[in-house]
C-alpha atoms as a PDB file:
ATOM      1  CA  UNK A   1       0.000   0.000   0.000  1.00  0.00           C
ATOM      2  CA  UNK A   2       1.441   3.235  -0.916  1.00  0.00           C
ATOM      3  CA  UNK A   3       1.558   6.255   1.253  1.00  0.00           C
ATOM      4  CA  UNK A   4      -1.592   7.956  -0.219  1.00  0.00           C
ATOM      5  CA  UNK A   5      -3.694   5.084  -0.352  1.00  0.00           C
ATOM      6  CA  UNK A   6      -2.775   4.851   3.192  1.00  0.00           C
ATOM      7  CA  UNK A   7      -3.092   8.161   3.966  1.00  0.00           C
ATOM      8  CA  UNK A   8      -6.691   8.620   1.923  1.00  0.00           C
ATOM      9  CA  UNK A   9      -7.656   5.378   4.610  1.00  0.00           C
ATOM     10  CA  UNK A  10      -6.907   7.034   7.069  1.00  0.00           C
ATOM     11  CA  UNK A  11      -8.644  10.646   6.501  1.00  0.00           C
ATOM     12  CA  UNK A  12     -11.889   8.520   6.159  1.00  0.00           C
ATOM     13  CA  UNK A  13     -11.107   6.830   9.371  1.00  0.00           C
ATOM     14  CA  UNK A  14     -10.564  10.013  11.483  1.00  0.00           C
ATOM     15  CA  UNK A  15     -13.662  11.861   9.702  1.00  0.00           C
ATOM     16  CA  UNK A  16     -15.867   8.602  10.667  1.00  0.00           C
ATOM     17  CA  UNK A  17     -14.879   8.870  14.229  1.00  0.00           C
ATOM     18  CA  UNK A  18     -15.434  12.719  14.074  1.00  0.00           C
ATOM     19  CA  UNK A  19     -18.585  11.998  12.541  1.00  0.00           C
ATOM     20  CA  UNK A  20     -19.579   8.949  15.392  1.00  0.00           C
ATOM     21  CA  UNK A  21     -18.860  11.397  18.462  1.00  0.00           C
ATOM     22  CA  UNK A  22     -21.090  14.026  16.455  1.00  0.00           C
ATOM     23  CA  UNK A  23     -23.677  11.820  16.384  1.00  0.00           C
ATOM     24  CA  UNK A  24     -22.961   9.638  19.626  1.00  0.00           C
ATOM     25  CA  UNK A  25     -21.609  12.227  21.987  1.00  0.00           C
ATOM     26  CA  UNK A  26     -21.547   9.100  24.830  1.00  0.00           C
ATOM     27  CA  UNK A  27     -18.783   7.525  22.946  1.00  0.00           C
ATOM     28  CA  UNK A  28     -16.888  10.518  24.555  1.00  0.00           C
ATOM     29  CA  UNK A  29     -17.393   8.407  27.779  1.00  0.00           C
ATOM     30  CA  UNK A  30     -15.248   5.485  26.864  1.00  0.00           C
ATOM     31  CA  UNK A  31     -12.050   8.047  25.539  1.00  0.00           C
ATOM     32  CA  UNK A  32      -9.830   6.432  28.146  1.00  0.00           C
ATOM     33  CA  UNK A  33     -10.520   2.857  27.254  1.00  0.00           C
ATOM     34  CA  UNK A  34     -10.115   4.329  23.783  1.00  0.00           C
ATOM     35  CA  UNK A  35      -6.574   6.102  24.698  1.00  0.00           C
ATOM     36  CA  UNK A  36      -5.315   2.765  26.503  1.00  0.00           C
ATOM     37  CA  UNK A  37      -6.077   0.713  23.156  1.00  0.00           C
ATOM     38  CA  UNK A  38      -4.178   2.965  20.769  1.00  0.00           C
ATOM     39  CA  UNK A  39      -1.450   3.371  23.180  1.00  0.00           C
ATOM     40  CA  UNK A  40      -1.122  -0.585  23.795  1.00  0.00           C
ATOM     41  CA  UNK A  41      -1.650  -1.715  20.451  1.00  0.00           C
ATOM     42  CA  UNK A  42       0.285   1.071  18.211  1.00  0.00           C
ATOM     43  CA  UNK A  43       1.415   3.530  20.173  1.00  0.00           C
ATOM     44  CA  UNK A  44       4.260   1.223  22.735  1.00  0.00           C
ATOM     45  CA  UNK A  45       5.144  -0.390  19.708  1.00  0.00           C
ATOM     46  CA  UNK A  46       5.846   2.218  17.236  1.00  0.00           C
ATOM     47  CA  UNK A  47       9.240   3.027  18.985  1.00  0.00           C
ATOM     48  CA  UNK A  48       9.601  -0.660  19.852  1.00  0.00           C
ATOM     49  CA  UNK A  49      12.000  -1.296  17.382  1.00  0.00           C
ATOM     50  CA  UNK A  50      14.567   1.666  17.621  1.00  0.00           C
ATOM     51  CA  UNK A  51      17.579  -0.624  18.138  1.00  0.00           C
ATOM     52  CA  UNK A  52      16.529  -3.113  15.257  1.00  0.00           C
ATOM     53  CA  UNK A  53      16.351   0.357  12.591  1.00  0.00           C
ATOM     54  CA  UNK A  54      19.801   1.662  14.330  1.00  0.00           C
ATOM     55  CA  UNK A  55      21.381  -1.828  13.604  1.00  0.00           C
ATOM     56  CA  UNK A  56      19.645  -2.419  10.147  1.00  0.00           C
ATOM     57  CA  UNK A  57      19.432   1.110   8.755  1.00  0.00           C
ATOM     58  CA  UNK A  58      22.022   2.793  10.445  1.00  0.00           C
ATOM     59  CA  UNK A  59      25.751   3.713   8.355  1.00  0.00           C
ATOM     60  CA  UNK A  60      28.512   1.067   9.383  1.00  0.00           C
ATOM     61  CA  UNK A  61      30.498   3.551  11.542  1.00  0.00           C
ATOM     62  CA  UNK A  62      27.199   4.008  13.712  1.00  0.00           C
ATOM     63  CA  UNK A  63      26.143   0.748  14.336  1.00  0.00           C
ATOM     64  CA  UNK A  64      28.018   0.139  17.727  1.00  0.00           C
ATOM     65  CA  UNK A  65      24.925  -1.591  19.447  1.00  0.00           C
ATOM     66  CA  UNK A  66      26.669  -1.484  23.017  1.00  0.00           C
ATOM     67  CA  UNK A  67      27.085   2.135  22.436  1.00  0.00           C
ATOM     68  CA  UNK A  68      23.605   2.519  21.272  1.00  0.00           C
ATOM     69  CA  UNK A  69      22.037   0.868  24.133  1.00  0.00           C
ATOM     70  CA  UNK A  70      24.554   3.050  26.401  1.00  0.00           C
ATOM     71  CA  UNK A  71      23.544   6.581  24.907  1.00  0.00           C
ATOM     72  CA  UNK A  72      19.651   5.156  24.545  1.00  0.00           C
ATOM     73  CA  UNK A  73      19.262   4.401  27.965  1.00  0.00           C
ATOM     74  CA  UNK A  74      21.045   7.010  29.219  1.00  0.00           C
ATOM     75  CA  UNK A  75      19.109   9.523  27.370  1.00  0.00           C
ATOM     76  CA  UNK A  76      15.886   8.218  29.147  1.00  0.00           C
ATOM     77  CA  UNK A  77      17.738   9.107  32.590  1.00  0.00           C
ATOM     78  CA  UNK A  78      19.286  12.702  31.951  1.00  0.00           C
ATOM     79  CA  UNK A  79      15.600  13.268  30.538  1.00  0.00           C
ATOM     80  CA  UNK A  80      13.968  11.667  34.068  1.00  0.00           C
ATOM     81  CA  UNK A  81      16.605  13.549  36.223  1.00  0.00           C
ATOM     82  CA  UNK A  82      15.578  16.627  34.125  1.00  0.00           C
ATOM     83  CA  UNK A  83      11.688  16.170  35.179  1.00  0.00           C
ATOM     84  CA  UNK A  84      13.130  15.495  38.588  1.00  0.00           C
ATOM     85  CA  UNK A  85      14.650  19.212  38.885  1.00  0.00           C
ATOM     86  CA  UNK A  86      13.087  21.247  36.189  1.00  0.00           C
ATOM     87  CA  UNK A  87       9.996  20.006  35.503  1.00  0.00           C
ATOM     88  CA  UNK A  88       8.408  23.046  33.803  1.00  0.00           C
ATOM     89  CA  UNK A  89      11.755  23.186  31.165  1.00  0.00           C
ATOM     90  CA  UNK A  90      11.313  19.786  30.484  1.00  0.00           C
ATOM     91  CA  UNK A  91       7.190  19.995  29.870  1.00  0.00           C
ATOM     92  CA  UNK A  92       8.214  22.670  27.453  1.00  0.00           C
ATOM     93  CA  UNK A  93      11.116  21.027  26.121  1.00  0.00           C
ATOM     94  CA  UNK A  94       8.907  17.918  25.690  1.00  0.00           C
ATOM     95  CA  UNK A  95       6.224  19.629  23.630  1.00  0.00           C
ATOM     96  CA  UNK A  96       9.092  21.571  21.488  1.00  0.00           C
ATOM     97  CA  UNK A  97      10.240  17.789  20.278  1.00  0.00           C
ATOM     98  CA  UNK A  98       7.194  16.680  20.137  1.00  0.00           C
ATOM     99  CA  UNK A  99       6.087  19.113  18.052  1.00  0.00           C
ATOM    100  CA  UNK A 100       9.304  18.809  15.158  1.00  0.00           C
ATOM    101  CA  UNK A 101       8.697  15.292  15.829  1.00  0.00           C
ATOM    102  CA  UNK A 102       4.867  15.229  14.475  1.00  0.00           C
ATOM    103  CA  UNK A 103       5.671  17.580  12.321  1.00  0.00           C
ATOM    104  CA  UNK A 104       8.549  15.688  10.250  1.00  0.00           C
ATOM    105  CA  UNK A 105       7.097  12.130  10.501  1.00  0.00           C
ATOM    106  CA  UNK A 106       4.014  13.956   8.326  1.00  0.00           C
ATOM    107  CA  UNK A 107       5.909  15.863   5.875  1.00  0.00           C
ATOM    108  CA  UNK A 108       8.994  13.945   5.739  1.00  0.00           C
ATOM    109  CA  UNK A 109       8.716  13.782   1.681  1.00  0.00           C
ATOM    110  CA  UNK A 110       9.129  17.622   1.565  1.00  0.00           C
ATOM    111  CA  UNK A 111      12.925  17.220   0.044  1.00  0.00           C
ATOM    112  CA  UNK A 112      14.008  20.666   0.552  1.00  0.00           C
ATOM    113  CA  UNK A 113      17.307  21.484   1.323  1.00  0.00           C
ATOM    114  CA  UNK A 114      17.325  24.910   3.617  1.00  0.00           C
ATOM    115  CA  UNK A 115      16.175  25.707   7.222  1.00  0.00           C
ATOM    116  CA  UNK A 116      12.676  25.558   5.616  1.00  0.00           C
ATOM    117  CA  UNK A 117      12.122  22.008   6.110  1.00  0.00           C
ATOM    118  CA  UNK A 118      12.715  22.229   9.951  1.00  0.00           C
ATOM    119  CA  UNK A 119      10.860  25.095  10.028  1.00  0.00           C
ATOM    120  CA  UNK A 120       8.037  23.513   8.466  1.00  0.00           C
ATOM    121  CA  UNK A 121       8.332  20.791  11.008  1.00  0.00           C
ATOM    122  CA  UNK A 122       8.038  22.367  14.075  1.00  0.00           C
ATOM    123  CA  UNK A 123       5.025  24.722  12.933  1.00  0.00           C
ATOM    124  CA  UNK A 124       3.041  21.738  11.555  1.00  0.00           C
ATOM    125  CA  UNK A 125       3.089  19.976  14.809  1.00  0.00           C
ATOM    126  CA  UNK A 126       3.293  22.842  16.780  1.00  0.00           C
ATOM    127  CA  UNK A 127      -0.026  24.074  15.214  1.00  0.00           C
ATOM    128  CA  UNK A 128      -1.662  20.350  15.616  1.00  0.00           C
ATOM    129  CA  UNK A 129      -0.991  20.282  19.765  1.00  0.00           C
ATOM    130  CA  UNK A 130      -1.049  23.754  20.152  1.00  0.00           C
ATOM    131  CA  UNK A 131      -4.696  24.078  18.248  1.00  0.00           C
ATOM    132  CA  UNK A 132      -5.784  21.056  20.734  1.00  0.00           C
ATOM    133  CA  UNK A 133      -5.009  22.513  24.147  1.00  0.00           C
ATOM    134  CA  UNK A 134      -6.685  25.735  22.807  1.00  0.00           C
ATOM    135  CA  UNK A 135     -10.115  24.482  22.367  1.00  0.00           C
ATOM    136  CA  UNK A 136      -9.746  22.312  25.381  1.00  0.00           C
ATOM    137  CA  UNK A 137      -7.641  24.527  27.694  1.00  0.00           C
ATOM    138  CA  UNK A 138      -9.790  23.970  30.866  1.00  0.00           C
ATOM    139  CA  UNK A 139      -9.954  19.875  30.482  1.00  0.00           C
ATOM    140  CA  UNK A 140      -5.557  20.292  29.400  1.00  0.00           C
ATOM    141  CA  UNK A 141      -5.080  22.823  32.801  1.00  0.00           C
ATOM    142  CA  UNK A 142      -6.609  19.767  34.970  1.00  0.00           C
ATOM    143  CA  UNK A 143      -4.705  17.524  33.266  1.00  0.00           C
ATOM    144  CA  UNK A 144      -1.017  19.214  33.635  1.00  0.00           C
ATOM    145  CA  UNK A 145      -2.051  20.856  37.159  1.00  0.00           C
ATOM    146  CA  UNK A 146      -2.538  16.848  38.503  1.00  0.00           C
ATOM    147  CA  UNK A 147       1.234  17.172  38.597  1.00  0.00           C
ATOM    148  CA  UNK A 148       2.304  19.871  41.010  1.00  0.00           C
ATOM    149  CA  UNK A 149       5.491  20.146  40.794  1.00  0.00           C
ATOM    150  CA  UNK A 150       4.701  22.469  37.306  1.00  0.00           C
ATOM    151  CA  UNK A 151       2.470  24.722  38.879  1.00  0.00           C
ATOM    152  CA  UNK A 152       0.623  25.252  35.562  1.00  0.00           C
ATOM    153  CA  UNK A 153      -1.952  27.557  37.099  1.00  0.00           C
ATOM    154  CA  UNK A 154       0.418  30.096  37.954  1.00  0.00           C
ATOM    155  CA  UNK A 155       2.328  30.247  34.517  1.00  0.00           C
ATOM    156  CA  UNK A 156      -0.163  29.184  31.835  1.00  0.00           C
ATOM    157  CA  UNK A 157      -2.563  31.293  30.335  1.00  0.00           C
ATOM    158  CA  UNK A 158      -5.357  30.921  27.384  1.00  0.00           C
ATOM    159  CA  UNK A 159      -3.829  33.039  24.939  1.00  0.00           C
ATOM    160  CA  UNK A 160      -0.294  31.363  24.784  1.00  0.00           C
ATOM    161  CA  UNK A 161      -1.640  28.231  23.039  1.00  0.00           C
ATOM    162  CA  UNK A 162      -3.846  30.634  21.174  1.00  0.00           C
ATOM    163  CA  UNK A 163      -1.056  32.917  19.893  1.00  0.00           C
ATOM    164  CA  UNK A 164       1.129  29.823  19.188  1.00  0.00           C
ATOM    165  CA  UNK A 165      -2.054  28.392  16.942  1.00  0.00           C
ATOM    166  CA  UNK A 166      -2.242  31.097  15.026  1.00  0.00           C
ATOM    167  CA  UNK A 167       1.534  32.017  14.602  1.00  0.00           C
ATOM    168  CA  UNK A 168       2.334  28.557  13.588  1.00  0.00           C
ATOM    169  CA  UNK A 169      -0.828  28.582  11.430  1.00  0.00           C
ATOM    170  CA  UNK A 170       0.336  31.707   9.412  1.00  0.00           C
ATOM    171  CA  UNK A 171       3.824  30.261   8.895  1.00  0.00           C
ATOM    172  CA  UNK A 172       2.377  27.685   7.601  1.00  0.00           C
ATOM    173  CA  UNK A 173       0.883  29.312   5.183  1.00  0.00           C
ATOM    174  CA  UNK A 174       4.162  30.979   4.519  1.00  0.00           C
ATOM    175  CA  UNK A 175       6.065  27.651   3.952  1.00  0.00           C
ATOM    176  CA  UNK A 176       3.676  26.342   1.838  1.00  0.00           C
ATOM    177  CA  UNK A 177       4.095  29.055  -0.544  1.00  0.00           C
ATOM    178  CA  UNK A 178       7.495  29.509  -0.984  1.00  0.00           C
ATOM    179  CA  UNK A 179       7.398  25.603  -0.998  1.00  0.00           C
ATOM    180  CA  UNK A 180       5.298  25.403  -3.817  1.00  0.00           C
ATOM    181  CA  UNK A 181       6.751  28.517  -5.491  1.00  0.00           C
ATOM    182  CA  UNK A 182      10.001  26.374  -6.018  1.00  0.00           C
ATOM    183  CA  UNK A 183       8.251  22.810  -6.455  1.00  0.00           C
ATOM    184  CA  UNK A 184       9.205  21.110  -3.660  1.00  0.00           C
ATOM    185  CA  UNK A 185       5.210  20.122  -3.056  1.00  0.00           C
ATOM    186  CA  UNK A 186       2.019  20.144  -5.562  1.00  0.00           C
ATOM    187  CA  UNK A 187      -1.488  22.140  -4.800  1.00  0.00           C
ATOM    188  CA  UNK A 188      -2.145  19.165  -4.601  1.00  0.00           C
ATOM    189  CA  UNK A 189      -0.197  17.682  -1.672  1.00  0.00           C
ATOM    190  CA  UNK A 190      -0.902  21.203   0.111  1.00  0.00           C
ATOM    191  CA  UNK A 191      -4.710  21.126  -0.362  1.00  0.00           C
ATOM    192  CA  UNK A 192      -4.597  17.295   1.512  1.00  0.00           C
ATOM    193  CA  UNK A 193      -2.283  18.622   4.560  1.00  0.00           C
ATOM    194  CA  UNK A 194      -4.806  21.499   4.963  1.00  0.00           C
ATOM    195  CA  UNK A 195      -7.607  18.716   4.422  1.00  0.00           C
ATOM    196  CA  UNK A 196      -5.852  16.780   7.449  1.00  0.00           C
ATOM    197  CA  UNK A 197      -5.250  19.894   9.677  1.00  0.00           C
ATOM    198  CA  UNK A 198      -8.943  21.104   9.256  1.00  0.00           C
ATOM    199  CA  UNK A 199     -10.201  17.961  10.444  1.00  0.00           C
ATOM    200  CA  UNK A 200      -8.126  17.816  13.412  1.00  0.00           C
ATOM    201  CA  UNK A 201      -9.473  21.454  13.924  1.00  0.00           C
ATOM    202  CA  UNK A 202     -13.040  20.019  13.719  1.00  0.00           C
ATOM    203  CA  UNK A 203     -11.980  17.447  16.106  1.00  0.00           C
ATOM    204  CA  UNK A 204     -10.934  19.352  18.630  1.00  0.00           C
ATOM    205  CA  UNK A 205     -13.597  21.572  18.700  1.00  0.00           C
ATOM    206  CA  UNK A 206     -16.632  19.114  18.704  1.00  0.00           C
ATOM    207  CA  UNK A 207     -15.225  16.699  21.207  1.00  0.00           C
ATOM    208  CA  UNK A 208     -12.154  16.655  23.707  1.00  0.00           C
ATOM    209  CA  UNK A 209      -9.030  16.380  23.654  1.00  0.00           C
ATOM    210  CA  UNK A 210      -8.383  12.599  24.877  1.00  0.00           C
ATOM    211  CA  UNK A 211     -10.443  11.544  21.593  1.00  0.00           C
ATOM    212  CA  UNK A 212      -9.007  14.078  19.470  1.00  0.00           C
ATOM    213  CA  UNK A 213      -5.323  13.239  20.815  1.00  0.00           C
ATOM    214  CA  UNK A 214      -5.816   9.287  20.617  1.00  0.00           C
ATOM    215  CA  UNK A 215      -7.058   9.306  17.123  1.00  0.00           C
ATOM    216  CA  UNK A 216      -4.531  11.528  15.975  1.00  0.00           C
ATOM    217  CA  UNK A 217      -0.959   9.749  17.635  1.00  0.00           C
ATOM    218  CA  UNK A 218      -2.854   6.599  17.119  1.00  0.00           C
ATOM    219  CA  UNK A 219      -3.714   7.028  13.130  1.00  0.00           C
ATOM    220  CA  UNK A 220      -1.785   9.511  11.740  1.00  0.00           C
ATOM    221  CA  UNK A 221       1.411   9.475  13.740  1.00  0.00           C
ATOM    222  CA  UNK A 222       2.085   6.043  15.321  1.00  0.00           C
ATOM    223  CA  UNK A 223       0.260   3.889  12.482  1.00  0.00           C
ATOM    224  CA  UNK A 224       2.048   5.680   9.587  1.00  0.00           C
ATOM    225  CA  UNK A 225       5.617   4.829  11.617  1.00  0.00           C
ATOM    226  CA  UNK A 226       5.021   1.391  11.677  1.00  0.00           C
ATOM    227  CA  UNK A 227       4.128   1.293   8.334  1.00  0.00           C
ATOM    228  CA  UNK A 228       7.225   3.498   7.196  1.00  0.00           C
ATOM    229  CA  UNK A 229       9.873   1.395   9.728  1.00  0.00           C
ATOM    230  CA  UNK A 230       8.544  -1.960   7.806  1.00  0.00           C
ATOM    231  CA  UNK A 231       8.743  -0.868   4.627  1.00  0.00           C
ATOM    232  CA  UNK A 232      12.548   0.513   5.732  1.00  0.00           C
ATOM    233  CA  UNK A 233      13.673  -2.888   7.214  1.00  0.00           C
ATOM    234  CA  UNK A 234      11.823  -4.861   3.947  1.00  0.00           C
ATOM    235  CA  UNK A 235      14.186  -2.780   2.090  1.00  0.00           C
ATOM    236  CA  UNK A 236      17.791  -3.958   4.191  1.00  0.00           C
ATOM    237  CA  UNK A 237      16.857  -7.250   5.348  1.00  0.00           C
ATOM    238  CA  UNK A 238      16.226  -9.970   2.736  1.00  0.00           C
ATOM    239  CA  UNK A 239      12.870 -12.387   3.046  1.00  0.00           C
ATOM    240  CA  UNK A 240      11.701  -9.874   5.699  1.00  0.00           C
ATOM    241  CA  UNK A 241       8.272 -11.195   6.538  1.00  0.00           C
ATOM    242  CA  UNK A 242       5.158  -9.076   8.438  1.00  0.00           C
ATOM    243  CA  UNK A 243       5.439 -12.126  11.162  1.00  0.00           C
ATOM    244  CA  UNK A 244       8.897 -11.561  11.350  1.00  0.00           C
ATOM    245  CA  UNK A 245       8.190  -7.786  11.880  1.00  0.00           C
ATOM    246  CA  UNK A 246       5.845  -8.730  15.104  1.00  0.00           C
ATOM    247  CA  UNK A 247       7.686 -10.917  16.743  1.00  0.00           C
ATOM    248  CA  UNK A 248      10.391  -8.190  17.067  1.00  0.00           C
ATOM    249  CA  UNK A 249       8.047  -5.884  18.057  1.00  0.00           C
ATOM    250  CA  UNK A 250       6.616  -7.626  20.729  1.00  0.00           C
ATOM    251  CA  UNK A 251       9.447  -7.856  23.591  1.00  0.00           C
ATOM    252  CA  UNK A 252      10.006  -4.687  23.707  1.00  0.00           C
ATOM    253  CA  UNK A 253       6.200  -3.784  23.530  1.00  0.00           C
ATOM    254  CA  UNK A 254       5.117  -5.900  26.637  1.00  0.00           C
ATOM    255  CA  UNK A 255       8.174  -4.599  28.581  1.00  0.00           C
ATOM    256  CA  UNK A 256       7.122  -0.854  28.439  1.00  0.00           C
ATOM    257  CA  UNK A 257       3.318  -1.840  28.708  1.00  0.00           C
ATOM    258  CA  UNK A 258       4.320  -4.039  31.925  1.00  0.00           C
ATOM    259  CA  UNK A 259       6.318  -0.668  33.595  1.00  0.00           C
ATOM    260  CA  UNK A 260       3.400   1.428  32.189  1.00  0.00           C
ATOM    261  CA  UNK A 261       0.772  -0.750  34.287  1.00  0.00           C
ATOM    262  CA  UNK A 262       2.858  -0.587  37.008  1.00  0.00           C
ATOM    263  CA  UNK A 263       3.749   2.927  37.604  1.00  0.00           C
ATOM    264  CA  UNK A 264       0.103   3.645  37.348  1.00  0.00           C
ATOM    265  CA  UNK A 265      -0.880   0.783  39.939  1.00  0.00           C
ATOM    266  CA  UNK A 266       1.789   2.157  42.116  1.00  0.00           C
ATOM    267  CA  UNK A 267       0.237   6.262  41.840  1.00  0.00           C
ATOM    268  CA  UNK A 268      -3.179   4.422  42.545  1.00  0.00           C
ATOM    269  CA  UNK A 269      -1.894   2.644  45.621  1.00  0.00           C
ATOM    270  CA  UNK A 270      -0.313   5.668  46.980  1.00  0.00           C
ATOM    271  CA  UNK A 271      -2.535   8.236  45.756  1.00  0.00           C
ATOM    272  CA  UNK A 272      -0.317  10.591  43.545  1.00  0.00           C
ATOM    273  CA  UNK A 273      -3.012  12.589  42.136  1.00  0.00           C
ATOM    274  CA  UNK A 274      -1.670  12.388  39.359  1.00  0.00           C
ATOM    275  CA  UNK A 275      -3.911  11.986  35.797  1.00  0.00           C
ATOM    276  CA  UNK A 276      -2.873   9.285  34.097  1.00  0.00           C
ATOM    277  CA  UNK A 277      -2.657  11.234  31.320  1.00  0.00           C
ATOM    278  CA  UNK A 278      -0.523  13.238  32.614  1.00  0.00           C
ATOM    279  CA  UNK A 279       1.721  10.214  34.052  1.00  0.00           C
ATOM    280  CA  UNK A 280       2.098   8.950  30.552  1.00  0.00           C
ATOM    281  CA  UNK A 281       3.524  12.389  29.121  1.00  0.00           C
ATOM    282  CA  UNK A 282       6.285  11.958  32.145  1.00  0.00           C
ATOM    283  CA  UNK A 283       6.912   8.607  30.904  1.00  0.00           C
ATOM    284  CA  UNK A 284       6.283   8.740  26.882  1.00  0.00           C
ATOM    285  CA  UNK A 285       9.072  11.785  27.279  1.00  0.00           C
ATOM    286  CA  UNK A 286      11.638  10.107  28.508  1.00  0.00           C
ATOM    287  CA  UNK A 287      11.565   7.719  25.575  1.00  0.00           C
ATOM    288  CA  UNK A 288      11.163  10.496  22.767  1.00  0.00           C
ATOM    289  CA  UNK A 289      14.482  12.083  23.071  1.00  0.00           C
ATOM    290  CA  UNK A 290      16.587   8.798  21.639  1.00  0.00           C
ATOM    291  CA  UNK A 291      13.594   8.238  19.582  1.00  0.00           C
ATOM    292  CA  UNK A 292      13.379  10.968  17.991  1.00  0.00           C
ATOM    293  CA  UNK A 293      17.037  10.863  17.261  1.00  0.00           C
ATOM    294  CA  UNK A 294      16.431   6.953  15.453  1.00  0.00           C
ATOM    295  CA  UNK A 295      13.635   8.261  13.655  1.00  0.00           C
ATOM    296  CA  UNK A 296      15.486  11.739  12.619  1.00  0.00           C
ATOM    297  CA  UNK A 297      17.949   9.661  10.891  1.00  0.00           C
ATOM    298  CA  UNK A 298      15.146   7.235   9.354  1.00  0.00           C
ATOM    299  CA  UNK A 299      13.743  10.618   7.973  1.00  0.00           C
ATOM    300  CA  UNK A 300      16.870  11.712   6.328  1.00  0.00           C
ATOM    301  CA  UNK A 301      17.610   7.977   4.525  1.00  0.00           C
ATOM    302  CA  UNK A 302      14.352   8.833   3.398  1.00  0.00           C
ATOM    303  CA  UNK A 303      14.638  12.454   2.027  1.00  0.00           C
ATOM    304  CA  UNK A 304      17.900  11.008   0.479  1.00  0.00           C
ATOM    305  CA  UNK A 305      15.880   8.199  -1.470  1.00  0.00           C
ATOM    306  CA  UNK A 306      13.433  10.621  -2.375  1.00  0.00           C
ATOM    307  CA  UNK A 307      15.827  13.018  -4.069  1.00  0.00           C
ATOM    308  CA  UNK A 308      17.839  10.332  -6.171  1.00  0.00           C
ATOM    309  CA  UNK A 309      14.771   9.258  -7.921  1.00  0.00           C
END
């Protein structure tokens, strides 16, 4: 399946669901049960197989595994100790990344070579989670206040995911243009992100952000990484088989659901307070630093393939 076909799949996906909590506002009820699926069954393992793409992908010089694992895992503690004693830099930090990081595993196949590309990044998922905790700041607020150390009450206000929506929308705009005004995307690829980002919009606005959040890390994020890291490892490793793709998938997966399941069993035992939501941005950022890093240079082998065609 191709990345359009894919892509056209999942558009009609996200606008049925949009169109099911329209008409069935009491699915809303079920958006943790929801969030817990996506996150078990595609979100975990979407950056379950980091060291098998640094091994199989990587250039010769880089693929030290020993070292990997070294600078991997102690990525995920400098970014712990970081929540530990500056937990309001590293929210920040985490939503900066998280925002290039949405943003390039989108518009990855956007081959130009300037400071336009990351640029184009950050404000496309800037704009997506920015655009979310607008039109849901109060249900976002009691979400990030559960943890107290950030004091969000004191520091956040309404208009600062407001005036990032907007800014990020405009240059957007901007990009787009001078994107198309040198052919490095069609109308037509431009009119389909806008297509995508309008019905995120919608979604956000007519239901919550859980549901809007889960469909899009779920679908359009974790989904289309699988799909892209399969189709990378088909290419390297010879006979590579679906099953084959699973079964390495899997370890890795159960491990980080296990320590998921129990870091939330212990904050119910001891009565943390805090949302679980909340507990799995503390936990989901500790792995997106070295992720992000893999799938940066997954990204580029891609952008490379792209232009030599």
């Amino acid at each position: 399946m191709n990345t359009r076909a894919l892509d056209t799949i999942l558009l009609i996906i996200t606008v049925a669901l949009w169109l099911l909590a329209l008409i069935f506002p009491q699915v809303l009820n079920y958006s943790f049960e929801f969030f817990l699926l996506i996150i078990f069954s595609v979100g975990i393992p979407h950056g379950a197989l980091d060291h098998i793409i640094h091994g199989e992908t990587g250039t010769p010089k880089k693929k030290n595994m020993k070292m990997f694992y070294l600078v991997y895992v102690g990525l995920i503690g400098l970014v712990g100790f970081f929540w530990f004693l500056f937990p309001t830099f590293s929210f920040i930090l985490f939503l900066i990344l998280s925002a290039y990081h949405f943003g390039q595993s989108q518009l990855y196949y956007i081959t130009a070579r300037s400071p336009l590309n990351h640029l184009l990044y950050f404000c496309w998922g800037a704009f997506v989670l920015s655009t979310m905790i607008a039109m849901n700041y109060e249900q976002c607020l009691d979400i990030f206040a559960s943890l107290e150390w950030l004091n969000v009450k004191s520091w956040m206000s309404i208009r600062y995911p407001h005036m990032v929506s907007v800014a990020t929308g405009l240059l957007l705009g901007i990009a787009f243009f001078l994107l198309r005004s040198y052919q490095y995307i069609s109308t037509g690829k431009i009119v389909w992100e806008i297509a995508l980002l309008l019905v995120l919009v919608l979604l956000s606005f007519h239901t919550e952000v859980v549901y809007t959040f889960t469909i899009y890390f779920g679908l359009w994020h974790s989904l289309r990484s699988l799909i892209m890291e399969y189709k990378s490892l088909k290419q390297v490793i010879s006979n590579y088989t679906v099953q084959r793709f699973f079964h390495q998938i899997l370890p890795y997966s159960l491990v980080a659901i296990f320590f998921l399941i129990l870091i939330y069993s212990l904050g119910e035992i001891f009565t943390f307070g805090i949302s679980p939501y909340m507990l799995f941005i503390i936990l989901i950022s500790t792995l997106t630093v070295p992720h992000l890093i893999v799938m940066y240079n997954l990204y580029k082998v891609y952008e490379t393939n792209i232009r030599s065609l």
